[in-house]
N, C-alpha and C. Protein backbone atom coordinates (compact mmCIF):
# COMPACT_ATOMS: atom_id res chain seq x y z
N UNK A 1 -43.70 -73.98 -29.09
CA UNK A 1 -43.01 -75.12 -29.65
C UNK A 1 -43.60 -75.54 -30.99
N UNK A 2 -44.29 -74.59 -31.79
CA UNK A 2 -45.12 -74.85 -32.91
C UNK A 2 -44.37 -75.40 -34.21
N UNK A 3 -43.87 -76.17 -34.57
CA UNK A 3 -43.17 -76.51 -35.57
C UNK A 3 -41.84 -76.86 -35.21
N UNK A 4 -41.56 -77.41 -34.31
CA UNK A 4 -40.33 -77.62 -33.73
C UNK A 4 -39.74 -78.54 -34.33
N UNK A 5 -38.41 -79.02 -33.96
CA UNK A 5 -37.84 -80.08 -34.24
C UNK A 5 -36.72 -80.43 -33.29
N UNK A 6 -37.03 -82.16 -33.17
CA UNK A 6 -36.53 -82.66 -32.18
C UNK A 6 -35.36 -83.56 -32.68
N UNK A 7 -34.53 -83.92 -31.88
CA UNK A 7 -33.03 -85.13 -32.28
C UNK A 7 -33.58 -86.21 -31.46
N UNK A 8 -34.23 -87.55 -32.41
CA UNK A 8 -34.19 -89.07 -31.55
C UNK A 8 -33.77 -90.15 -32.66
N UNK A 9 -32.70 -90.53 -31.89
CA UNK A 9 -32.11 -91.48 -32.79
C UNK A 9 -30.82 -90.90 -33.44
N UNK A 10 -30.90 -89.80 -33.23
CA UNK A 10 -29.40 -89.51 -34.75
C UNK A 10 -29.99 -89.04 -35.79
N UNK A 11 -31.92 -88.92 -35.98
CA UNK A 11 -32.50 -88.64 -36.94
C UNK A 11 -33.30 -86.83 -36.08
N UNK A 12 -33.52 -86.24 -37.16
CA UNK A 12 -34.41 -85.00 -36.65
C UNK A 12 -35.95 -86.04 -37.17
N UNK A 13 -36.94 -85.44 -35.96
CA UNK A 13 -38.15 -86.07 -36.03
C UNK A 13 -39.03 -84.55 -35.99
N UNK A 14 -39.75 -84.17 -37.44
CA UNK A 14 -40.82 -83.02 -37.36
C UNK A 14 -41.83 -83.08 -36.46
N UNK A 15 -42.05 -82.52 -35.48
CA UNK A 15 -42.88 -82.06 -34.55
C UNK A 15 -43.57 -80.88 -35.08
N UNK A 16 -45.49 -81.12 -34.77
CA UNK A 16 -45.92 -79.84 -34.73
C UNK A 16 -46.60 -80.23 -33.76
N UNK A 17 -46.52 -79.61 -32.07
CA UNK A 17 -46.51 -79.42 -30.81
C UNK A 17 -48.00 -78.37 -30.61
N UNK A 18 -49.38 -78.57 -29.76
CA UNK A 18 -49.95 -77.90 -29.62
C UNK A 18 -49.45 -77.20 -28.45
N UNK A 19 -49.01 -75.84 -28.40
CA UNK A 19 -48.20 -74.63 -27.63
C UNK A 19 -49.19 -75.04 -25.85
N UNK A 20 -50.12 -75.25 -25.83
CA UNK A 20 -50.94 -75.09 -24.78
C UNK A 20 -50.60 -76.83 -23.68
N UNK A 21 -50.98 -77.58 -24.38
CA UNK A 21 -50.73 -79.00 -24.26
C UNK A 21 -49.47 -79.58 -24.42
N UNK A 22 -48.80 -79.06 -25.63
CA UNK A 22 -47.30 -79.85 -26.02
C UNK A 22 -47.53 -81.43 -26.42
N UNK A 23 -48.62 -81.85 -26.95
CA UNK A 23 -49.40 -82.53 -27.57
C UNK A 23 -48.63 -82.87 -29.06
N UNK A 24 -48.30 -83.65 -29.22
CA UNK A 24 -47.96 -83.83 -30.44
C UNK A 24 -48.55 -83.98 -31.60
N UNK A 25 -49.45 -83.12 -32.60
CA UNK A 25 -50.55 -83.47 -33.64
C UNK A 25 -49.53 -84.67 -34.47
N UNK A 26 -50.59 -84.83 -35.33
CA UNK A 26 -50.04 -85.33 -36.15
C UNK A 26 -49.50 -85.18 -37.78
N UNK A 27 -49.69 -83.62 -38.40
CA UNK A 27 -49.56 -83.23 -39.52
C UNK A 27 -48.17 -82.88 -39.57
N UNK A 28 -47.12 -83.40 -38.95
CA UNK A 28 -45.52 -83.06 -39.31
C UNK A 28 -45.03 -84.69 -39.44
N UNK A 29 -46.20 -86.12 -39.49
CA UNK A 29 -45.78 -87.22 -39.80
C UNK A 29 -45.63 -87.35 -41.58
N UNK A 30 -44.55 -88.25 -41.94
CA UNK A 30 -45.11 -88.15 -43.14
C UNK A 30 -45.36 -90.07 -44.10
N UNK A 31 -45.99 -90.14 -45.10
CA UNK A 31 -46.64 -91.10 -45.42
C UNK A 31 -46.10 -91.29 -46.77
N UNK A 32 -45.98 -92.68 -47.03
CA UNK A 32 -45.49 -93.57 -48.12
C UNK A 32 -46.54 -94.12 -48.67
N UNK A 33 -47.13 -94.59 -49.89
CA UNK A 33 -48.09 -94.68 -50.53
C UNK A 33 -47.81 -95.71 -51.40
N UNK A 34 -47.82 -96.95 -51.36
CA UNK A 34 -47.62 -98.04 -51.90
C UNK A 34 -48.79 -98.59 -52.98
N UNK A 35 -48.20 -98.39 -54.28
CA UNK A 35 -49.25 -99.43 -55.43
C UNK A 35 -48.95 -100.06 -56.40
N UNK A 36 -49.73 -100.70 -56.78
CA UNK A 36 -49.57 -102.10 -57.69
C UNK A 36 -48.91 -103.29 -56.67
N UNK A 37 -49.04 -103.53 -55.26
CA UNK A 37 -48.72 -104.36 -54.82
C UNK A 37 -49.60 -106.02 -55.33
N UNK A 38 -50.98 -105.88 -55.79
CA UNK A 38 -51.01 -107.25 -56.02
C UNK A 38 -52.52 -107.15 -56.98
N UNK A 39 -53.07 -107.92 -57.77
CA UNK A 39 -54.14 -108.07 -58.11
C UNK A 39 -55.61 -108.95 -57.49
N UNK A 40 -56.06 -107.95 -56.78
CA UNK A 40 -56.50 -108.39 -56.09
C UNK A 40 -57.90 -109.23 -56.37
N UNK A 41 -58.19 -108.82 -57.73
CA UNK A 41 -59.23 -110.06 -58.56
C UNK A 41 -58.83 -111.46 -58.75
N UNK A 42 -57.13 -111.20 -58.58
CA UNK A 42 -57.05 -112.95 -58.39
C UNK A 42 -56.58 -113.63 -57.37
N UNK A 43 -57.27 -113.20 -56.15
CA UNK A 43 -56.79 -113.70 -54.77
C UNK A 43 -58.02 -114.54 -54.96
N UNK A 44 -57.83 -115.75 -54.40
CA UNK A 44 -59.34 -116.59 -53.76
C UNK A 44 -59.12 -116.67 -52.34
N UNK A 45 -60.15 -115.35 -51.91
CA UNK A 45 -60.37 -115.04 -50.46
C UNK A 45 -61.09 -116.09 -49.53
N UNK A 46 -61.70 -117.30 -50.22
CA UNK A 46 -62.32 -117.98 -49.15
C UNK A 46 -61.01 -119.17 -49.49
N UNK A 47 -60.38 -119.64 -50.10
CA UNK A 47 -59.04 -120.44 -49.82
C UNK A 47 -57.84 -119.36 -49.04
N UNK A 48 -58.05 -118.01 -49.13
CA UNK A 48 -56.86 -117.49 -47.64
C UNK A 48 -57.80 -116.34 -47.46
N UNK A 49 -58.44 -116.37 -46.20
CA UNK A 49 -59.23 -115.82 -45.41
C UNK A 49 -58.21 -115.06 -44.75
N UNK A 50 -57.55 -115.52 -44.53
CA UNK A 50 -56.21 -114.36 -43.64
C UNK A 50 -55.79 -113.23 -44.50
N UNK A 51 -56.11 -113.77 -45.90
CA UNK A 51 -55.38 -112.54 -46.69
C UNK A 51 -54.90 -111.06 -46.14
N UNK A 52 -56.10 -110.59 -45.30
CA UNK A 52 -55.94 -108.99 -45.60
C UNK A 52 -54.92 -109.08 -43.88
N UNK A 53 -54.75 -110.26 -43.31
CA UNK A 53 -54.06 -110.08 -41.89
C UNK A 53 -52.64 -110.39 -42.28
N UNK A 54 -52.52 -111.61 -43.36
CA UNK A 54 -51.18 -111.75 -43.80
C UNK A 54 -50.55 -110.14 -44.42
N UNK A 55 -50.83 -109.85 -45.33
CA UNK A 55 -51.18 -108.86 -45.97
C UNK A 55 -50.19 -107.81 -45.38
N UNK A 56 -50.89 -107.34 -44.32
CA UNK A 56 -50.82 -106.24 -43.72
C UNK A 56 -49.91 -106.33 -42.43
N UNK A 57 -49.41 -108.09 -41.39
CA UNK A 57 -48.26 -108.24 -41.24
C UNK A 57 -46.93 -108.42 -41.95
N UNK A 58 -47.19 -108.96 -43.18
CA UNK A 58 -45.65 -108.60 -44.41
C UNK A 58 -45.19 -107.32 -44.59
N UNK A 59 -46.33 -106.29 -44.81
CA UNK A 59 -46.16 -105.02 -45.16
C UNK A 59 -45.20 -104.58 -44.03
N UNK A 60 -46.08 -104.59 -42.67
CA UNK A 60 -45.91 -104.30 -41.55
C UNK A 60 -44.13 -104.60 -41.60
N UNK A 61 -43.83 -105.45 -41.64
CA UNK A 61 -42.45 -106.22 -41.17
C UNK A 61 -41.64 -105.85 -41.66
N UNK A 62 -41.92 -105.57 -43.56
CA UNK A 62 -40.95 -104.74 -44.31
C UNK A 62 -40.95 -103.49 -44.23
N UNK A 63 -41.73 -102.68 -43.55
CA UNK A 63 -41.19 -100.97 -43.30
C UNK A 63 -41.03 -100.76 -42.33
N UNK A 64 -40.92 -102.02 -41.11
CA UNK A 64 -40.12 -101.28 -39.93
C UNK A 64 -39.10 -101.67 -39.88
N UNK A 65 -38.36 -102.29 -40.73
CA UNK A 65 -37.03 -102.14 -41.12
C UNK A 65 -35.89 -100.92 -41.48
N UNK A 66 -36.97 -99.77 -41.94
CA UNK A 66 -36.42 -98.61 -42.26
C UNK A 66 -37.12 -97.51 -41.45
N UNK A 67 -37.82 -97.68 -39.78
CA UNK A 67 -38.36 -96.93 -39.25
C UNK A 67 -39.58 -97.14 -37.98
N UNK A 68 -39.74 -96.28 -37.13
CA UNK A 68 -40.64 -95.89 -36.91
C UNK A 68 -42.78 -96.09 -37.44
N UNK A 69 -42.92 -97.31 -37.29
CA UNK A 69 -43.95 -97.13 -38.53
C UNK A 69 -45.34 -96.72 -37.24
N UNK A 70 -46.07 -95.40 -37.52
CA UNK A 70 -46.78 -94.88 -36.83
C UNK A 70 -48.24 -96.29 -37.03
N UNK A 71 -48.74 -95.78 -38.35
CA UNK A 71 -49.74 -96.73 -38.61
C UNK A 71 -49.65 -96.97 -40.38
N UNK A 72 -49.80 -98.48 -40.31
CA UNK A 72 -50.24 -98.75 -41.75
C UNK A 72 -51.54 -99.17 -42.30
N UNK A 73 -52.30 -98.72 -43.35
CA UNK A 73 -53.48 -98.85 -43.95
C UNK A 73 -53.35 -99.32 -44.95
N UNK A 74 -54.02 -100.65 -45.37
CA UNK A 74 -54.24 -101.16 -46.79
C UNK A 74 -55.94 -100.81 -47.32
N UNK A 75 -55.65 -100.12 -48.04
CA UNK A 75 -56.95 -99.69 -48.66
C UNK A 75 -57.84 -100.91 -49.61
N UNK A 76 -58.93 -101.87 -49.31
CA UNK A 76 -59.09 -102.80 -49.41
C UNK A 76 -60.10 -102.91 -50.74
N UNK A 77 -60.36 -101.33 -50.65
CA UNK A 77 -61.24 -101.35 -52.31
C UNK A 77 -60.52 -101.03 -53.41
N UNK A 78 -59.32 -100.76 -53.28
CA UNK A 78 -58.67 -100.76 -54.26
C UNK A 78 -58.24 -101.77 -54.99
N UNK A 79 -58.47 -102.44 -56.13
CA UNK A 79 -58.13 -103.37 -56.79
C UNK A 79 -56.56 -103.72 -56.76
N UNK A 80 -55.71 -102.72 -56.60
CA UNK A 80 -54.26 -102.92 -56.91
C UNK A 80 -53.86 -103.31 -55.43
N UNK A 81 -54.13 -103.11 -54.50
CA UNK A 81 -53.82 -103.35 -52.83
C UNK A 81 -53.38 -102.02 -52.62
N UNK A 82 -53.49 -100.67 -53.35
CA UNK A 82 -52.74 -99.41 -52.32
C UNK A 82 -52.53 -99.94 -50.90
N UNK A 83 -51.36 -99.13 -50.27
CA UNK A 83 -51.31 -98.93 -49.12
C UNK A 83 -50.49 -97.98 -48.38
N UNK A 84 -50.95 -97.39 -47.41
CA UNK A 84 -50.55 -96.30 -47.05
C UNK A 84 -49.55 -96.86 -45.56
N UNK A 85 -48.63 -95.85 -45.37
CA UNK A 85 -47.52 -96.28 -44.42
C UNK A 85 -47.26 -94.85 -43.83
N UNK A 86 -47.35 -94.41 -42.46
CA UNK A 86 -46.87 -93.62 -41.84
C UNK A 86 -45.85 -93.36 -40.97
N UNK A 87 -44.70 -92.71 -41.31
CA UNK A 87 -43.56 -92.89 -40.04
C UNK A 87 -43.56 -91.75 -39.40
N UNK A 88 -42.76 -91.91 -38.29
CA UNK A 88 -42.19 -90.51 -37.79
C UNK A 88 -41.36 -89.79 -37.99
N UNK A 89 -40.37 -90.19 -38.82
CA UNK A 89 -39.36 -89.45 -38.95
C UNK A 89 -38.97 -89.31 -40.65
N UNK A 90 -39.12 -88.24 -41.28
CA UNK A 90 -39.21 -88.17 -42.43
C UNK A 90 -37.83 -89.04 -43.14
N UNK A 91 -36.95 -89.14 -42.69
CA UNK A 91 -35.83 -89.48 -43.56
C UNK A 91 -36.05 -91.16 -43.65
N UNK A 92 -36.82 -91.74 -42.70
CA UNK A 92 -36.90 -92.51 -42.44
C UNK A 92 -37.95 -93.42 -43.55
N UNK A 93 -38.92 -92.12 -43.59
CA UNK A 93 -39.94 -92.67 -44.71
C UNK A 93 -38.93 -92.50 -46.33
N UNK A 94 -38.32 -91.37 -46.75
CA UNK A 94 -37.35 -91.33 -47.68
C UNK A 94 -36.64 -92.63 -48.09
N UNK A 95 -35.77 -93.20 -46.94
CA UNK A 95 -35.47 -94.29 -47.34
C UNK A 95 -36.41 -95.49 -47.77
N UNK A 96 -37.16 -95.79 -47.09
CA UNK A 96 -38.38 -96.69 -47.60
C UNK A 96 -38.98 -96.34 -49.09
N UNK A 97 -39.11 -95.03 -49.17
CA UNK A 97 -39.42 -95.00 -50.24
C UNK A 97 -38.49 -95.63 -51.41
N UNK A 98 -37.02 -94.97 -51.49
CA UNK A 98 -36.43 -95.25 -52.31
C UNK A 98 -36.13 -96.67 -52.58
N UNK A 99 -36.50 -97.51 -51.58
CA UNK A 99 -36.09 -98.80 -51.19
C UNK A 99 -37.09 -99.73 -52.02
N UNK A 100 -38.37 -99.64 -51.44
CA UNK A 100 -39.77 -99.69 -52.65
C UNK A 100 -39.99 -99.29 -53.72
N UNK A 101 -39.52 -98.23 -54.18
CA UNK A 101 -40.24 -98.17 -55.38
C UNK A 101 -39.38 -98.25 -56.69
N UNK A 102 -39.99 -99.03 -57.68
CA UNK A 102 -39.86 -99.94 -58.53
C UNK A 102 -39.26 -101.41 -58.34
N UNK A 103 -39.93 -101.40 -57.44
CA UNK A 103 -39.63 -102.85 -56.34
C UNK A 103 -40.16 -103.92 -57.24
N UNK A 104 -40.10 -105.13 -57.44
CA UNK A 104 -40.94 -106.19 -57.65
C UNK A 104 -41.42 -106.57 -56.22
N UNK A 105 -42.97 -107.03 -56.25
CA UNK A 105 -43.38 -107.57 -55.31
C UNK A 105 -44.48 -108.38 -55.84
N UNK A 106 -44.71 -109.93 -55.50
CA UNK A 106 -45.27 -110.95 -55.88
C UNK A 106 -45.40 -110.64 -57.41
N UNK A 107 -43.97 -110.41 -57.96
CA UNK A 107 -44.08 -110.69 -59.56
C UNK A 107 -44.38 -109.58 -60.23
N UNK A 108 -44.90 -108.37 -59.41
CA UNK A 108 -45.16 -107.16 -59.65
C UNK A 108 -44.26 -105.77 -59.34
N UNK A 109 -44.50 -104.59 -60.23
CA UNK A 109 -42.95 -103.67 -60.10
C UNK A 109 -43.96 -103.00 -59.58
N UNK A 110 -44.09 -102.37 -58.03
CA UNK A 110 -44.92 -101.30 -57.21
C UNK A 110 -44.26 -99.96 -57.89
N UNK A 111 -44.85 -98.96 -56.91
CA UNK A 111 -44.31 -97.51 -57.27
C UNK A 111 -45.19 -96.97 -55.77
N UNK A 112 -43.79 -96.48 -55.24
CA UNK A 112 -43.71 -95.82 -53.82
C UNK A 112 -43.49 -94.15 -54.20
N UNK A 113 -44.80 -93.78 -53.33
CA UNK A 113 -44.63 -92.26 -53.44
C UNK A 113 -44.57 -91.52 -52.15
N UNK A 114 -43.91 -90.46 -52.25
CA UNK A 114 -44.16 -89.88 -50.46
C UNK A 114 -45.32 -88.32 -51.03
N UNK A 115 -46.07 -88.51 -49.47
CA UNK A 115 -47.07 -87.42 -49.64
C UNK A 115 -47.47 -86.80 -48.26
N UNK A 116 -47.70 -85.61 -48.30
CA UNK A 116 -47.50 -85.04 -46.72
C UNK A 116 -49.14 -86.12 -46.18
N UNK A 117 -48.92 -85.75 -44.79
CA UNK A 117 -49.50 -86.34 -43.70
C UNK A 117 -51.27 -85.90 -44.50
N UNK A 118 -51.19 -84.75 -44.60
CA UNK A 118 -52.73 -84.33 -44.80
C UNK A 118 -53.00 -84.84 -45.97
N UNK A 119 -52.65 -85.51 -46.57
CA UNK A 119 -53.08 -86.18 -47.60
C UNK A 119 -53.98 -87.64 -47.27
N UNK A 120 -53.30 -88.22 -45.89
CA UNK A 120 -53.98 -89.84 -45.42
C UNK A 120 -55.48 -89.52 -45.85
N UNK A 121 -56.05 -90.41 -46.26
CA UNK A 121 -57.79 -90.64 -45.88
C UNK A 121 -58.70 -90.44 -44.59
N UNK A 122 -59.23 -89.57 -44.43
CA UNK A 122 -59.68 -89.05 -43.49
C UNK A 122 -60.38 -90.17 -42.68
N UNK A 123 -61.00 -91.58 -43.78
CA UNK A 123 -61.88 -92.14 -43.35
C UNK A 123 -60.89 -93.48 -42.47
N UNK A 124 -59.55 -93.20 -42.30
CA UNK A 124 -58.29 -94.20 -42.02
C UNK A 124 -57.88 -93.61 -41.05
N UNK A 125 -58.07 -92.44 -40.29
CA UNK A 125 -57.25 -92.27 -39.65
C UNK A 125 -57.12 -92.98 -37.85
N UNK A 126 -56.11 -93.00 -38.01
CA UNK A 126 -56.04 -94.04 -36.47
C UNK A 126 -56.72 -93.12 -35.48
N UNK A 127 -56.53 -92.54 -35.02
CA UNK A 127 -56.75 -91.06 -33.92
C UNK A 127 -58.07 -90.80 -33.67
């Protein structure tokens, strides 16, 4: 079942299936890459301490609108807020993308990119 592909939803969802287990890895997910969402030198983190929870439920809320969202990562040393978004079903991330990028968000025009799965940060990964 090594590279298979499955029908859920009305959408094809990329499966790469370990043949022994039938385990679903995870390198047939694919990932949205969100930046310039905000400047993050001018947040005052001790007036919103929630920041990085607000943050990351907004994100959250706006891409499961267009999907499946496996896991999302806001990369917190990044000055711009990167953030990474994983779905399951590629068309699914497609639309999000196109949907985001050159978005304004808090006054700012992002730029949404799609990039295969093996690209996430090794040091992020949920698993």
């Amino acid at each position: 079942h090594c590279g298979a592909r499955r029908r859920e939803a009305g959408h094809e969802r990329l499966t790469d299936e370990d043949e022994t287990t039938g385990a679903v890895r995870h390198s047939a997910w694919v990932v949205v890459v969100l930046r310039g969402l905000c400047d993050l030198r001018l947040v005052d983190f001790q007036a919103w301490p929630e920041f990085w929870e607000d943050m990351h439920e907004d994100l959250l809320k706006e891409s499961r609108l267009f999907g499946d969202v496996a896991h999302l990562w806001i990369n917190q040393s990044d000055s711009m807020g990167e953030t990474w978004v994983r779905f399951a079903i590629p068309a699914e991330a497609q639309a999000f993308q196109q949907r985001m990028n050159n978005r304004f968000f808090a006054g700012r025009r992002i730029t949404a990119e799609i990039f295969p799965s093996s690209d996430w940060p090794s040091h992020a990964l949920p698993w």
